[in-house]
Protein backbone atom coordinates (compact mmCIF):
# COMPACT_ATOMS: atom_id res chain seq x y z
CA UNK A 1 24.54 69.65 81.45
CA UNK A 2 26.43 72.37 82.04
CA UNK A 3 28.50 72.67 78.83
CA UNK A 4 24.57 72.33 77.25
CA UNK A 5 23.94 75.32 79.22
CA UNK A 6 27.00 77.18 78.56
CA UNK A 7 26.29 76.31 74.36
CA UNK A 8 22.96 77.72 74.35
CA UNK A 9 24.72 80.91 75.60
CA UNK A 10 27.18 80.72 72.98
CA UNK A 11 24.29 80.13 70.30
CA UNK A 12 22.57 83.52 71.52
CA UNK A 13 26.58 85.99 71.57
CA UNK A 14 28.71 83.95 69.70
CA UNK A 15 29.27 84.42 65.89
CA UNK A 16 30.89 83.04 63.23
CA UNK A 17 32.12 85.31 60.54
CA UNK A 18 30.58 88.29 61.91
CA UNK A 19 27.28 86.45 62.48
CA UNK A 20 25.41 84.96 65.65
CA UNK A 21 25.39 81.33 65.35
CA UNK A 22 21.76 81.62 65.51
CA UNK A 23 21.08 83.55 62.26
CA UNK A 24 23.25 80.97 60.71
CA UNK A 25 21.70 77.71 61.45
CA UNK A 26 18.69 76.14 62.62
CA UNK A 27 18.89 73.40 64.75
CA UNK A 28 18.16 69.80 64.11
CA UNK A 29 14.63 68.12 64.75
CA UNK A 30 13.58 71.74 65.60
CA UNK A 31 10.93 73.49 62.92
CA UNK A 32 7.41 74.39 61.81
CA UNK A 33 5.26 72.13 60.54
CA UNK A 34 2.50 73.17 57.95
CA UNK A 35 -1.23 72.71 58.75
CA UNK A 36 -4.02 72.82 56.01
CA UNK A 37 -7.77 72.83 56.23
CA UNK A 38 -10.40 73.10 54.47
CA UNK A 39 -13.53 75.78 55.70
CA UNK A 40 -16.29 77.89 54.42
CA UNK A 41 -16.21 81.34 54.83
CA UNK A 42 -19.88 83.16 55.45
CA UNK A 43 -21.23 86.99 55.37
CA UNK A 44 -20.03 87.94 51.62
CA UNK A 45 -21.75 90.54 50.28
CA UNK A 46 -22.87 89.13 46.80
CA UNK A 47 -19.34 88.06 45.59
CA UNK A 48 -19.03 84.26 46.69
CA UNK A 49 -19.02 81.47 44.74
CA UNK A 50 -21.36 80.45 42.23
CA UNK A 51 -24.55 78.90 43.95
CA UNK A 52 -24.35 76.37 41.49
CA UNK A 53 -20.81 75.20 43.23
CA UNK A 54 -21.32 71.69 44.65
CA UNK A 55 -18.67 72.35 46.74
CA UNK A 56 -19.93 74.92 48.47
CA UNK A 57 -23.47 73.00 48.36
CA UNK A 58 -22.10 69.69 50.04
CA UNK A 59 -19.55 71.60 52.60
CA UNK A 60 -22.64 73.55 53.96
CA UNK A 61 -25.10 70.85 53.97
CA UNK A 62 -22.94 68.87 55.94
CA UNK A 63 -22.18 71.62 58.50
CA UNK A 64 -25.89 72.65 58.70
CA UNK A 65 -26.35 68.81 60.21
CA UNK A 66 -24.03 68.72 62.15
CA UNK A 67 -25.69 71.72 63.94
CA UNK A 68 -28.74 69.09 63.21
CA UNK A 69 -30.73 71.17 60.59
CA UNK A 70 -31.54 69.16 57.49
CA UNK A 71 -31.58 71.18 53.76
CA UNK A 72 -31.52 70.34 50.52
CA UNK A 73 -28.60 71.38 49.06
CA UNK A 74 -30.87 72.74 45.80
CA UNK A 75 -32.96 75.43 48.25
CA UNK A 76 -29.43 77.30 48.91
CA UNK A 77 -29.13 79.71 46.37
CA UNK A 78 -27.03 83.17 48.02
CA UNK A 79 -23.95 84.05 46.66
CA UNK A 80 -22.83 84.80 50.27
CA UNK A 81 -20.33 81.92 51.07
CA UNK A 82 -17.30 80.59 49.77
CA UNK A 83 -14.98 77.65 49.95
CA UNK A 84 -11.73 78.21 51.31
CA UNK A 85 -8.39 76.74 51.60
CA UNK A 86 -6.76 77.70 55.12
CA UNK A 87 -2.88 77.18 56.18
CA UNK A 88 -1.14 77.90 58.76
CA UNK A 89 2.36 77.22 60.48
CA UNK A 90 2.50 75.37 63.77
CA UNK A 91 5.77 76.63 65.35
CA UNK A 92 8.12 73.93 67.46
CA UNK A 93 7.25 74.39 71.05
CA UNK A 94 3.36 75.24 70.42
CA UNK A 95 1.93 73.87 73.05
CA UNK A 96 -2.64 73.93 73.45
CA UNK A 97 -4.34 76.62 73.58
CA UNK A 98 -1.40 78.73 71.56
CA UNK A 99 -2.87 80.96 68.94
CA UNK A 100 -1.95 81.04 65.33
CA UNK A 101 -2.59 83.21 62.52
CA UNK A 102 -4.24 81.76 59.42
CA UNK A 103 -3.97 82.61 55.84
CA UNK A 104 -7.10 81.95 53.69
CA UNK A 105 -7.63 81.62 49.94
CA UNK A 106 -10.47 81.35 47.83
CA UNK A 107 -10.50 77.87 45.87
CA UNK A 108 -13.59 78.61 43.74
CA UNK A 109 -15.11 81.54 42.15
CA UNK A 110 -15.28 84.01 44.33
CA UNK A 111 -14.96 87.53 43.32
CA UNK A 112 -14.03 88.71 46.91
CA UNK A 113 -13.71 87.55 50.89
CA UNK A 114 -13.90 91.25 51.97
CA UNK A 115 -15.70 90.88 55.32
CA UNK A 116 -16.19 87.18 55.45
CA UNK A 117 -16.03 85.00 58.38
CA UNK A 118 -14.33 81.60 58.48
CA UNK A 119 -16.25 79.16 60.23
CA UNK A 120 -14.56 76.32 62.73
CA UNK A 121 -12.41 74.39 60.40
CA UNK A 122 -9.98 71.58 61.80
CA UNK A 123 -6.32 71.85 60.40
CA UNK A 124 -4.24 68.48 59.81
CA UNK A 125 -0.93 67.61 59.32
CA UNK A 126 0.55 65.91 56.90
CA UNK A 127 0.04 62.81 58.95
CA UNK A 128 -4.13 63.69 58.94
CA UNK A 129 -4.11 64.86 62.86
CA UNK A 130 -5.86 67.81 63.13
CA UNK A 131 -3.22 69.91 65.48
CA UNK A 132 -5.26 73.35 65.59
CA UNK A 133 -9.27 74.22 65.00
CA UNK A 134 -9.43 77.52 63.04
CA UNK A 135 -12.21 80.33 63.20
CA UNK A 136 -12.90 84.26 62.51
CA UNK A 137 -13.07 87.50 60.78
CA UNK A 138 -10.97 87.99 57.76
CA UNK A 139 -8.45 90.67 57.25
CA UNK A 140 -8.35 91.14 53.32
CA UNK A 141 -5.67 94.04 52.13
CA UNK A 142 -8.29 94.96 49.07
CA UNK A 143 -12.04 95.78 48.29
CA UNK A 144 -13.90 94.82 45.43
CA UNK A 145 -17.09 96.85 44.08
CA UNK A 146 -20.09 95.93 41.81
CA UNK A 147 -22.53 98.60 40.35
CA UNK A 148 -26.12 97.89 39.27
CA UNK A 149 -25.06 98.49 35.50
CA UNK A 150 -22.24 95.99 35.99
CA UNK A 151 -19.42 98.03 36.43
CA UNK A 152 -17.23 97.33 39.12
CA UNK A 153 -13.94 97.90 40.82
CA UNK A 154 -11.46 96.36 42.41
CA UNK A 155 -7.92 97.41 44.47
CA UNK A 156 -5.52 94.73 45.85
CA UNK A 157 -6.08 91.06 45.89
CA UNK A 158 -9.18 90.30 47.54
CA UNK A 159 -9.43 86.20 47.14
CA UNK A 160 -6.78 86.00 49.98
CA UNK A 161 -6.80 86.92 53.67
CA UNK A 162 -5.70 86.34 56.98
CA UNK A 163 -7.37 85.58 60.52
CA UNK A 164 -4.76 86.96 63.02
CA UNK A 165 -4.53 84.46 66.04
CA UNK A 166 -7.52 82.92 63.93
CA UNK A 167 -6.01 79.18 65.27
CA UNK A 168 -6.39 77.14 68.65
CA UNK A 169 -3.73 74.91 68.79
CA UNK A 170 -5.17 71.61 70.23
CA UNK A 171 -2.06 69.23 70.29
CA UNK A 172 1.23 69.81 71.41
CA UNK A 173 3.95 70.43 68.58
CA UNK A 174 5.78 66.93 67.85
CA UNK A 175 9.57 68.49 68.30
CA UNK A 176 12.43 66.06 68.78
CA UNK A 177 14.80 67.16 71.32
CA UNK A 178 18.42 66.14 71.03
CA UNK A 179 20.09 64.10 74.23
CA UNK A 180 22.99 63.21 73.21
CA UNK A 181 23.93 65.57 70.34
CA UNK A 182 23.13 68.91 68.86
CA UNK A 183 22.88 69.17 65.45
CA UNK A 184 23.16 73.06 63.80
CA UNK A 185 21.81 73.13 60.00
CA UNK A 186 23.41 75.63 58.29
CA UNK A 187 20.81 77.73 56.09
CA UNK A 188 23.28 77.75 53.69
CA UNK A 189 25.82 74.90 53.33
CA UNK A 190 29.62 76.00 53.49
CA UNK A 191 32.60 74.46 54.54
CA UNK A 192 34.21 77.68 55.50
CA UNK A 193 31.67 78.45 57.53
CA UNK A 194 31.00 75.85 59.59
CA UNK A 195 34.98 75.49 60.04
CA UNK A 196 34.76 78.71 61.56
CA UNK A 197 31.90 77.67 63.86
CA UNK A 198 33.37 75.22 64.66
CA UNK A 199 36.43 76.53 66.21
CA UNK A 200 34.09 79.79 67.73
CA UNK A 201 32.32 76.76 70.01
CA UNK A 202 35.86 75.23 71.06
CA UNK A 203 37.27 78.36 71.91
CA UNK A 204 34.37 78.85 74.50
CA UNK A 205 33.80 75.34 75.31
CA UNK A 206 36.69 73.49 74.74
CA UNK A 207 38.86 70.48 72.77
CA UNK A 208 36.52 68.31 71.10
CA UNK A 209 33.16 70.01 71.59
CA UNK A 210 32.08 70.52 68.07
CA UNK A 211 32.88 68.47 64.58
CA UNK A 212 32.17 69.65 60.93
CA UNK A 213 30.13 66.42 59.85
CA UNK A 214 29.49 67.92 56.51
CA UNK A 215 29.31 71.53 54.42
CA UNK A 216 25.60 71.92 56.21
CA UNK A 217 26.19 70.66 59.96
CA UNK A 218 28.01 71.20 62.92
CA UNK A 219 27.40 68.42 65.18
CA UNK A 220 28.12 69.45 69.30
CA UNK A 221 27.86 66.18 71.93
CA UNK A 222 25.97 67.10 74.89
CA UNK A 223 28.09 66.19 78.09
């Protein structure tokens, strides 16, 4: 335990050609994953999707009964909705009740999500959990602008915006953490470098405390 203790110091000071450790690798069994959802974003001024968009009509049918009002999907005619892809990154660690920002794109026709808001959307994995519930005001880094004649204007993309800390994380971030070994993933595979690593973590923590298993990894046993 100690010489794990001692290595996670050397991760943070040590370096390797001039470089940390830590801006060289990543390690092992430790990343992001990536959520995606599906949602409906509300309060559009005019410029959502077509209201002939079955997509649209089904996704807010459904959510109107699950708030247990029943509506034919023919009687909703505004333009002031719009169906959204949503992703987001679920860092390693996240544990619930974490907030996330989300990034969220217009899948129909749309003309713009300028001051939209997302309604609760789940996010899933790619194994189908949902691991965060999403929900907000949009950020968009544009406007778009329609005269009576037709005219219009437009700056920026405006199909595309974000909801900062727009995501509840609801499950704890799967993350497998190493007992017996540490594995460091170079972010770019290189003999020479991970040679040099290599001897940078014996130097601090002694004879046989790191191997080169390949151009990409440095593998250190945890004693």
């Amino acid at each position: 335990m100690r010489a794990l203790l001692v290595f996670l110091a050397l991760l943070v000071s040590s370096t390797a050609h001039a470089d940390r450790i830590k801006d060289l690798t990543t390690i092992g069994g430790v990343r992001e994953n990536h959520l995606t959802g599906f949602g409906i974003v509300i309060g559009l001024d005019g410029t959502g999707d077509d209201t002939r968009s079955p997509l649209v009509k089904g996704a807010m049918t459904k959510m109107l009964k699950r708030l247990g009002i029943t509506i034919d999907p023919a009687d909703l005619k505004a333009k002031n909705v719009a169906a959204v892809m949503i992703t987001a990154e679920l860092p390693p660690f996240a544990k619930p009740g974490m907030n996330l920002d989300v990034h969220v794109s217009s899948m129909g026709n749309a003309k713009s999500l300028s001051g939209g808001t997302l309604l609760v959307a789940p996010l899933k994995g790619a194994d189908q959990r949902t691991w965060a519930i999403a929900q907000g005001a949009l950020t968009v880094g544009g406007f778009f602008a329609e005269g009576a004649s037709g005219s219009s204007a437009k700056k920026n993309h405006t199909l595309a915006g974000i909801v900062p800390r727009g995501a509840q994380v609801e499950l704890a971030a799967p993350t497998m953490v190493p007992t017996r070994q540490i594995a460091l993933i170079l972010k770019q595979a290189d003999f020479t470098t991970a040679t040099r690593m290599k001897d940078a973590i014996i130097a601090k923590l002694g004879p046989d405390m790191a191997v080169v298993n390949d151009a990409g990894t440095v593998v250190v046993p945890i004693k």
